[in-house]
Protein backbone atom coordinates (compact mmCIF):
# COMPACT_ATOMS: atom_id res chain seq x y z
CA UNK A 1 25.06 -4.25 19.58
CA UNK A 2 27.33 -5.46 16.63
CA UNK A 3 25.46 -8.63 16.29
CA UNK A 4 21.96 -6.36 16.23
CA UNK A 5 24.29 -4.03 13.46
CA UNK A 6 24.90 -7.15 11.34
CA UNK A 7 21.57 -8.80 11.60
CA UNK A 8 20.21 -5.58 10.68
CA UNK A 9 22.71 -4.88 7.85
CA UNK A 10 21.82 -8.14 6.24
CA UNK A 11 17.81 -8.12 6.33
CA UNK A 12 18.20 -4.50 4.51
CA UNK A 13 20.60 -5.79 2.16
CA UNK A 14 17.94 -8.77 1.58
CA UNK A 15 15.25 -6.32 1.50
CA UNK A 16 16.78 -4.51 -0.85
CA UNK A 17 17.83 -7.20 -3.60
CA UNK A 18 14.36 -7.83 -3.00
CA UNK A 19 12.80 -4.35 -4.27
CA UNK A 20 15.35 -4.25 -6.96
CA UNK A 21 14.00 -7.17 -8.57
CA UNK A 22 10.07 -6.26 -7.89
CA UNK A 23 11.14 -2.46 -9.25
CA UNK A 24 12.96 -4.15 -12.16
CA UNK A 25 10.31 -6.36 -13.10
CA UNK A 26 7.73 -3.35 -13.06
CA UNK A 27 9.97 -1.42 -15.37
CA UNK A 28 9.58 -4.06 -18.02
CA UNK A 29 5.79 -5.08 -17.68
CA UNK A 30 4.90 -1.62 -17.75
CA UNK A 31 6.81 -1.03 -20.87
CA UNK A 32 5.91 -4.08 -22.23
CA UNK A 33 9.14 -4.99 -23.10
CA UNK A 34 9.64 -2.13 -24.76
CA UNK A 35 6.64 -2.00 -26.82
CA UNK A 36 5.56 0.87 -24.90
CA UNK A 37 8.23 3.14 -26.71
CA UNK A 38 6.81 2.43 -30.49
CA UNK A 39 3.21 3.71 -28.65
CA UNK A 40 5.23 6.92 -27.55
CA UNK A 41 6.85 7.46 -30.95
CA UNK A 42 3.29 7.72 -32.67
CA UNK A 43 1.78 9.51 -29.95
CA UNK A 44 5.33 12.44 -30.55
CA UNK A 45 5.13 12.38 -34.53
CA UNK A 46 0.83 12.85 -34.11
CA UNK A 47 1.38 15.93 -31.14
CA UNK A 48 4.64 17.48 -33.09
CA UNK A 49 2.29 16.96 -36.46
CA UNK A 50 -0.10 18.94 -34.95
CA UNK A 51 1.83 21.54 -33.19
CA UNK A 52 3.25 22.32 -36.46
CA UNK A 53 0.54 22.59 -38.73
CA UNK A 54 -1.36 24.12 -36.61
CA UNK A 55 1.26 27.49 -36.58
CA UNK A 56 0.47 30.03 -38.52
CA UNK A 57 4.25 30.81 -38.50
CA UNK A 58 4.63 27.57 -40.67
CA UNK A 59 1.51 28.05 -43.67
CA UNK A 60 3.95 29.65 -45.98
CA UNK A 61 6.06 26.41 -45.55
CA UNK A 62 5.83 23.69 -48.47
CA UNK A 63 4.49 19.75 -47.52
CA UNK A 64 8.00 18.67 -47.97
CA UNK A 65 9.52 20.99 -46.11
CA UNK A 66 6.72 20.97 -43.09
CA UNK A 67 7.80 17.22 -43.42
CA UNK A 68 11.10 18.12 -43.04
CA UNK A 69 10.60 20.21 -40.09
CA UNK A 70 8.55 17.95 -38.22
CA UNK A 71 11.32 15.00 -38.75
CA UNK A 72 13.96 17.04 -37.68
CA UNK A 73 11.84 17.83 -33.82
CA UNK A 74 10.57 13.88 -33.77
CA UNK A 75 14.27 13.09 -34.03
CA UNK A 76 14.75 15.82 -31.13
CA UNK A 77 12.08 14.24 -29.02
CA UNK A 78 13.71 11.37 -29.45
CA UNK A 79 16.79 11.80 -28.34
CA UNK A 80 16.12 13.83 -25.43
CA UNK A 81 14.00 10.48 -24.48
CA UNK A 82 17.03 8.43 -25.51
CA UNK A 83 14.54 6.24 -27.18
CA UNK A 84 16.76 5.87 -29.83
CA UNK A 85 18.88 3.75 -27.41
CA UNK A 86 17.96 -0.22 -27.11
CA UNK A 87 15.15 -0.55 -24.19
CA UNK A 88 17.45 -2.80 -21.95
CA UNK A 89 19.73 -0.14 -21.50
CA UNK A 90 17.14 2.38 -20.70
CA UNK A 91 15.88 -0.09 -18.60
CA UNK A 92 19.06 -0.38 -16.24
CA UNK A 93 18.92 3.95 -16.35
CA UNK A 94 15.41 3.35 -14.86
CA UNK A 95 15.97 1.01 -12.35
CA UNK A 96 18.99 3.11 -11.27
CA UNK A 97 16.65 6.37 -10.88
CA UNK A 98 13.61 4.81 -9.58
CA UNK A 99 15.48 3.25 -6.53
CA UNK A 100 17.08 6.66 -6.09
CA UNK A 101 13.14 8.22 -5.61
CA UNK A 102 14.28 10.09 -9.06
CA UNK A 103 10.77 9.23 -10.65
CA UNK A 104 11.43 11.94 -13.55
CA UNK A 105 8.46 13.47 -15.31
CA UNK A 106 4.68 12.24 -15.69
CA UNK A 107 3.78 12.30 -19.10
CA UNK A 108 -0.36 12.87 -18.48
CA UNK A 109 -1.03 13.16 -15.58
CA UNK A 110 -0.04 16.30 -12.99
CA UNK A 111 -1.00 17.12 -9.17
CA UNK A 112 -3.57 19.00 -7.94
CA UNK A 113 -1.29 21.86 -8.02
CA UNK A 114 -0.56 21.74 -11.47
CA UNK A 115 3.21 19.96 -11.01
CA UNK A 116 4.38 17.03 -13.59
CA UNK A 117 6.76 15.78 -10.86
CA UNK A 118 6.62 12.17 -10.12
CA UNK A 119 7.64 12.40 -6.38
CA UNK A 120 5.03 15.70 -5.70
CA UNK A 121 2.00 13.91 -6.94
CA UNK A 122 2.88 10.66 -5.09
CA UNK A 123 3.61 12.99 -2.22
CA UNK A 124 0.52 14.54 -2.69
CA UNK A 125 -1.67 11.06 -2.92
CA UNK A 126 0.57 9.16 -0.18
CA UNK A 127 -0.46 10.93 3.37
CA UNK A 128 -4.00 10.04 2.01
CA UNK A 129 -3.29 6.29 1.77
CA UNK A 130 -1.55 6.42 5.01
CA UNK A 131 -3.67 7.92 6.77
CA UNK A 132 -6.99 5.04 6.23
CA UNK A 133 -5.01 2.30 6.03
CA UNK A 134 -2.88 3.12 9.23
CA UNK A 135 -6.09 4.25 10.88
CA UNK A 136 -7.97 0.75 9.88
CA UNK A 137 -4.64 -1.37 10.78
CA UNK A 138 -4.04 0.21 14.06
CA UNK A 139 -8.28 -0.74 15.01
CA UNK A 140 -8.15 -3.94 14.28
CA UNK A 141 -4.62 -5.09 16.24
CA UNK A 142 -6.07 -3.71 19.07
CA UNK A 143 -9.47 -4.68 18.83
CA UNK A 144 -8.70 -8.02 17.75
CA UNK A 145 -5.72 -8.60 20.29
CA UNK A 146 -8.59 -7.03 23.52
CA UNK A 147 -11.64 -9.31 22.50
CA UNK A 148 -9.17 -12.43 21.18
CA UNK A 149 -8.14 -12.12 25.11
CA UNK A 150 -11.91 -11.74 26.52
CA UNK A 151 -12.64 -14.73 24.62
CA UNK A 152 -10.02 -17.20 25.77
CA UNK A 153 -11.46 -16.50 29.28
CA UNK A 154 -15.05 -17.68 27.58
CA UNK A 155 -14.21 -20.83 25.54
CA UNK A 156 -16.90 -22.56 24.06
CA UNK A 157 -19.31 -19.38 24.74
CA UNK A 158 -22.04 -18.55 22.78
CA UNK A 159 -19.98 -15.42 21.54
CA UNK A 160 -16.77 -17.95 21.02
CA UNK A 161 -18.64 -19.88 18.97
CA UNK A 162 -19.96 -16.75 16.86
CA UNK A 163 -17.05 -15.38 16.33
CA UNK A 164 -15.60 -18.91 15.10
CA UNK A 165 -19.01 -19.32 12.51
CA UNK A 166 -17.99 -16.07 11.07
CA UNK A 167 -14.32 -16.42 10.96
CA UNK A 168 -14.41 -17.49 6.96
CA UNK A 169 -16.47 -14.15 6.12
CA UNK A 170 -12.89 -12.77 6.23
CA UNK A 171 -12.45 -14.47 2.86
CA UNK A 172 -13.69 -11.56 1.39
CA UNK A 173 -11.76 -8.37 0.79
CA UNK A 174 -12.61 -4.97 1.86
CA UNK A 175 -13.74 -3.68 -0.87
CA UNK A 176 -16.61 -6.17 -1.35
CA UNK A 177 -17.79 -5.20 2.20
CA UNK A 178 -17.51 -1.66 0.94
CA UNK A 179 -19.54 -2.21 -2.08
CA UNK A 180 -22.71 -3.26 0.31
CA UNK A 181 -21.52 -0.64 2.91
CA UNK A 182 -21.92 2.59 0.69
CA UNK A 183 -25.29 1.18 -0.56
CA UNK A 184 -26.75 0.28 2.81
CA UNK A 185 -25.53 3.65 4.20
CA UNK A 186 -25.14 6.24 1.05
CA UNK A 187 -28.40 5.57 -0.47
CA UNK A 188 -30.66 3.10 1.31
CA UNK A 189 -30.19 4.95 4.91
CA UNK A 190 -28.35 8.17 4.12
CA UNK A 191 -26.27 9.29 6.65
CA UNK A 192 -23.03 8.67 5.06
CA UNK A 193 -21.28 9.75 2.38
CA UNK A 194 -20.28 7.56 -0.38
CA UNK A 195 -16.83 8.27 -1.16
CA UNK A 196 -13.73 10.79 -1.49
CA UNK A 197 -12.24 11.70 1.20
CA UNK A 198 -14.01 15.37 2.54
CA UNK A 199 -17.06 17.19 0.83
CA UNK A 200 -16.91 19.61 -1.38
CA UNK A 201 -15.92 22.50 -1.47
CA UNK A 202 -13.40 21.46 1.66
CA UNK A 203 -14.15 23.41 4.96
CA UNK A 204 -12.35 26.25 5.54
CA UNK A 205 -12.30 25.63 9.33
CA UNK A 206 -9.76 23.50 10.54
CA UNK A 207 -12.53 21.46 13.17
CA UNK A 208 -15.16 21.19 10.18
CA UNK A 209 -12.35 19.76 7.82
CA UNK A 210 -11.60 17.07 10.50
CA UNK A 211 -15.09 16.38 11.24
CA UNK A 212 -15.78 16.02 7.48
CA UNK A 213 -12.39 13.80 7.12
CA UNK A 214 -13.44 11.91 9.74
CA UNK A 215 -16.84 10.88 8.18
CA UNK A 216 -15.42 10.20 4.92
CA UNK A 217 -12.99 7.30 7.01
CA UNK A 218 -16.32 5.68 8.68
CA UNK A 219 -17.30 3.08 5.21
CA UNK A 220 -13.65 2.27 3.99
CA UNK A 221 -11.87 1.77 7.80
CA UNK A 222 -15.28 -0.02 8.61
CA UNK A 223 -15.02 -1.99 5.42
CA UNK A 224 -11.48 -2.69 6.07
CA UNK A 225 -12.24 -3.85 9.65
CA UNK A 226 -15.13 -5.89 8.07
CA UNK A 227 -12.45 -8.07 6.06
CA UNK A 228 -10.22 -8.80 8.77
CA UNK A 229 -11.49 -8.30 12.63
CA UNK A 230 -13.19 -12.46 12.67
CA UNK A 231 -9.73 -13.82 11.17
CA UNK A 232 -7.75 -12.10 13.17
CA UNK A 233 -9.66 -12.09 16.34
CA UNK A 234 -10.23 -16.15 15.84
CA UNK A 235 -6.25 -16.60 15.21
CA UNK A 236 -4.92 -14.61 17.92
CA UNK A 237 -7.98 -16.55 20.15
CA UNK A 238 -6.31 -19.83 19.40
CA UNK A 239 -3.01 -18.94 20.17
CA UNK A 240 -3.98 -17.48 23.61
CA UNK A 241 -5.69 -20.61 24.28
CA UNK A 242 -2.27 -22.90 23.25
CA UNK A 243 -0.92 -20.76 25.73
CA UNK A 244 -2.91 -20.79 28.46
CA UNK A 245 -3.07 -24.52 28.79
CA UNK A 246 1.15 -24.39 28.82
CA UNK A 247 2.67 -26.07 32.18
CA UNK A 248 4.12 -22.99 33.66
CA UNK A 249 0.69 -20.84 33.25
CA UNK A 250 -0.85 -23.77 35.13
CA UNK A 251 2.31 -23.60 37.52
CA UNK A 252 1.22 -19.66 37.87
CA UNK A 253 -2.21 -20.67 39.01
CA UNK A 254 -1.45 -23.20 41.42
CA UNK A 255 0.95 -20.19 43.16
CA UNK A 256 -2.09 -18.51 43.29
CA UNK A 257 -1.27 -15.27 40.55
CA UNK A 258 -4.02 -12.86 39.85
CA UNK A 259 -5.81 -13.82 36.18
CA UNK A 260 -4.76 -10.62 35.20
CA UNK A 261 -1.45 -10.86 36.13
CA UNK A 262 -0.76 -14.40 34.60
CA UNK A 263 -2.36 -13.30 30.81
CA UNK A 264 -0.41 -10.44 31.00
CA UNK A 265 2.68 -11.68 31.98
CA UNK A 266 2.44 -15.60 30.66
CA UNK A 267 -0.42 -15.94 28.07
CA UNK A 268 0.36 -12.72 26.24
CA UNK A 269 4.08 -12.12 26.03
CA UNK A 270 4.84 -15.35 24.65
CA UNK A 271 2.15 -14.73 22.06
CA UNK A 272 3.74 -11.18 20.76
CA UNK A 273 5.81 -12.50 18.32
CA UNK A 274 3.10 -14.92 16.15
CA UNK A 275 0.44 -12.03 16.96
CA UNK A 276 3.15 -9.29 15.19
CA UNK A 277 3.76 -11.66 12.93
CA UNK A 278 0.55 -12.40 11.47
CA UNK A 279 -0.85 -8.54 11.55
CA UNK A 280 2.43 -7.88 9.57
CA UNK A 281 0.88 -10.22 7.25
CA UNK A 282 -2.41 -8.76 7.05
CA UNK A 283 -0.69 -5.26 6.87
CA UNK A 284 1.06 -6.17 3.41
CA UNK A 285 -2.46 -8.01 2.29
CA UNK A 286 -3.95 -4.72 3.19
CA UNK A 287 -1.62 -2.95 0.61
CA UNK A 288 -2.24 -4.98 -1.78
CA UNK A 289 -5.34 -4.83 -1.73
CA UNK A 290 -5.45 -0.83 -1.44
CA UNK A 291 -6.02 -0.50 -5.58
CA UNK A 292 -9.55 -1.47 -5.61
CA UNK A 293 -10.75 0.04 -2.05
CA UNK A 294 -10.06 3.41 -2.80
CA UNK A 295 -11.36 2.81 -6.45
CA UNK A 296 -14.51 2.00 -4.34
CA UNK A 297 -14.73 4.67 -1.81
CA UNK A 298 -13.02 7.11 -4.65
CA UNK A 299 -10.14 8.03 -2.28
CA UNK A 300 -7.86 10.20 -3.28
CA UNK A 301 -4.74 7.83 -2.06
CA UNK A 302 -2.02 6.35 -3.94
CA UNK A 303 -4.24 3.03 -5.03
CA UNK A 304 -6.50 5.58 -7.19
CA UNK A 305 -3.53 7.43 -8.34
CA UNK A 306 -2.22 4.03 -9.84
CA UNK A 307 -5.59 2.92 -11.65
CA UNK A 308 -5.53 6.13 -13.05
CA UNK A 309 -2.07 5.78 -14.35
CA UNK A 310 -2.60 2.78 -15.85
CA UNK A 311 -5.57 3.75 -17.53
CA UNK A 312 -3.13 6.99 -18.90
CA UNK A 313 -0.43 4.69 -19.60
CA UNK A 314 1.54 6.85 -17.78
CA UNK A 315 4.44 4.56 -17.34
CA UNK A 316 6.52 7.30 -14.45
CA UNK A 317 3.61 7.51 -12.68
CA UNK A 318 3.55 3.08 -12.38
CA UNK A 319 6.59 2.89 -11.87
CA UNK A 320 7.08 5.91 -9.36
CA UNK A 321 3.63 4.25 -7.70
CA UNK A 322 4.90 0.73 -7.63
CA UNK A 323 8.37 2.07 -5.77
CA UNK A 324 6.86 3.65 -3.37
CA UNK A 325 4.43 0.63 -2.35
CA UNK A 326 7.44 -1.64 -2.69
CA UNK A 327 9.55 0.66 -0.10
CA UNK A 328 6.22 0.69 2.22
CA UNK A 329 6.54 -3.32 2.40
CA UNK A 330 10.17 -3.92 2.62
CA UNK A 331 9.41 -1.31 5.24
CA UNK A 332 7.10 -2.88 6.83
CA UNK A 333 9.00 -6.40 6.67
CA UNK A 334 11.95 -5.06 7.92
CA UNK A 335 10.39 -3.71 11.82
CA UNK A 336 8.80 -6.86 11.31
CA UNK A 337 11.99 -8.82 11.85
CA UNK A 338 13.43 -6.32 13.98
CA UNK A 339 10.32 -6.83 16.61
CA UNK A 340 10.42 -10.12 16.41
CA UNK A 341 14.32 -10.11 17.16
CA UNK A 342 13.18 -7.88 20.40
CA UNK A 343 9.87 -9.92 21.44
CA UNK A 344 11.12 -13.60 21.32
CA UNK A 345 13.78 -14.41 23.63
CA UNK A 346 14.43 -17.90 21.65
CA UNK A 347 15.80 -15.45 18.99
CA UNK A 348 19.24 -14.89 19.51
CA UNK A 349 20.35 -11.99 16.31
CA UNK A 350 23.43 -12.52 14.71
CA UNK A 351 24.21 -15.90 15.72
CA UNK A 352 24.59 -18.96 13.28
CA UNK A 353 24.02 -22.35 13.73
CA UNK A 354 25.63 -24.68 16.14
């Protein structure tokens, strides 16, 4: 246990200097170095300008003095935006809030309810993102890992060697299936709808809202599954097949073992930890990659909400939106090295080299 406690205290640590420096680096690009902050000091004289002119409470005023007036709130702004202060300082102030979850303010863009909160319209987009992409991740592992299996039984099959000639159409990412998806099936044969995430206006009734949901799903988890079942299904394939040709499995047969018994027992636990291994990979590929699929299918997850940000400028939202996806794959790297710790018996946590 206190060799599992330090092995585990040091990946987080790792993890963690890790999103610092992603979070860090998003701070700046999105800020441009700080030439972000001369954008926002035009875009607070031009709304103050306005605000001001625009009261009647302020016609009587003269030009210099309306000047005046507006100077003195700019310089407000200002200062309550410590913009006034160099941007590597602010910078640090960032960093330190952001990996706290204290994403401060949007300055566009708002939730569905009307809140300017960071966190509640992440909160609002994240369950959405979760939700398809754990759906679509969970279908292919097991798919892949249940016909990967079926086919080391039929090597050199017709269906083996199928599955190898379409192994490279993985090469392309969801969304391009998706693209060719929503036209086959929203407007050449339509049965489907082409995007969001239930129809409008949402159901009332709790049944109809999760039979709507669950058509929305069928084009982006089948476009997902698309990009990555003939990869996957081909990888895990070959390292079944490495296995099954190993002395002891052949040792197993001569005793006389059941089939069944020998792939579960020697063909498939020694091929956990690569097979964990690699759909970790294609987990955090899959995240990437999450931008432009919901742009596609116009779902309401955090991808579209940081497109739209970045088309806002809306530099909380980014960074708030870039935190959360970096938590999600230290996450997700983290179980990843604590499974493999558990699955592989040559891995022995906590212990150095001899």
């Amino acid at each position: 246990m206190q060799r599992l406690a330090w092995f585990t205290a040091r990946r987080l640590f790792a993890l963690f200097l890790t999103v610092l420096v992603g979070v860090y680096l998003t701070i700046v690009i999105a800020n441009m170095g700080g030439q972000v902050d001369e954008l926002r000091l035009v875009q607070i004289r031009s709304t103050i300008a306005e605000q001001v002119r625009a009261d009647p409470a302020f016609f009587d005023m003269s030009s210099a003095e309306r000047n005046a007036l507006i100077e003195r709130r700019v310089a407000l702004e200002v200062e309550r935006l410590r913009l006034d202060q160099p941007f590597v300082l602010r910078s640090f102030d960032y960093l330190e809030r952001a990996m706290r979850l204290d994403l401060g303010r949007a300055e566009h863009m708002h939730s569905d309810q009307g809140a300017r909160e960071v966190h509640r319209i992440i909160a609002e987009r994240l369950p959405a993102t979760l939700l398809l992409f754990g759906t679509a991740n969970l279908l292919v592992f097991f798919s892949s890992v249940w016909i990967a299996l079926a086919l080391s039984r039929r090597y050199g099959s017709a269906l083996d060697r199928l599955v190898i000639a379409l192994a490279p159409s993985s090469a392309a990412p969801g969304w391009f299936y998706g693209i060719f998806l929503i036209l086959i099936f929203a407007f050449v044969i339509p049965v489907l709808p082409a995007g969001g995430m239930v129809r409008v206006p949402p159901p009332d009734n709790a049944w109809a809202y999760a039979a709507s949901l669950a058509q929305h799903m069928i084009l982006p988890v089948a476009a997902m599954f698309l990009s990555s079942i003939f990869m996957a299904i081909y990888s895990w394939r070959t390292f079944f097949l490495i296995h099954s040709s190993e002395d002891y499995v052949e040792m197993a047969r001569a005793k006389g073992l059941a089939p069944r018994l020998i792939e579960r027992r020697y063909i498939l636990r020694p091929t956990l930890s690569p097979i964990v291994t690699s759909f970790a990979l294609m987990l955090i590929g899959l995240w990437g990659g999450a931008i432009i699929l919901e742009q596609v299918f116009n779902w309401p997850g955090l991808g579209t909400l940081l497109f739209q940000a970045i088309g806002y400028r809306d530099t909380p939202v980014i960074i708030g939106s870039v935190v959360i996806f970096a938590y999600l794959l230290a996450i997700t790297v983290f179980l990843l090295d604590i499974l493999y710790a558990i699955l592989d018996p040559r891995v022995r946590v906590g212990e150095g080299r001899r």
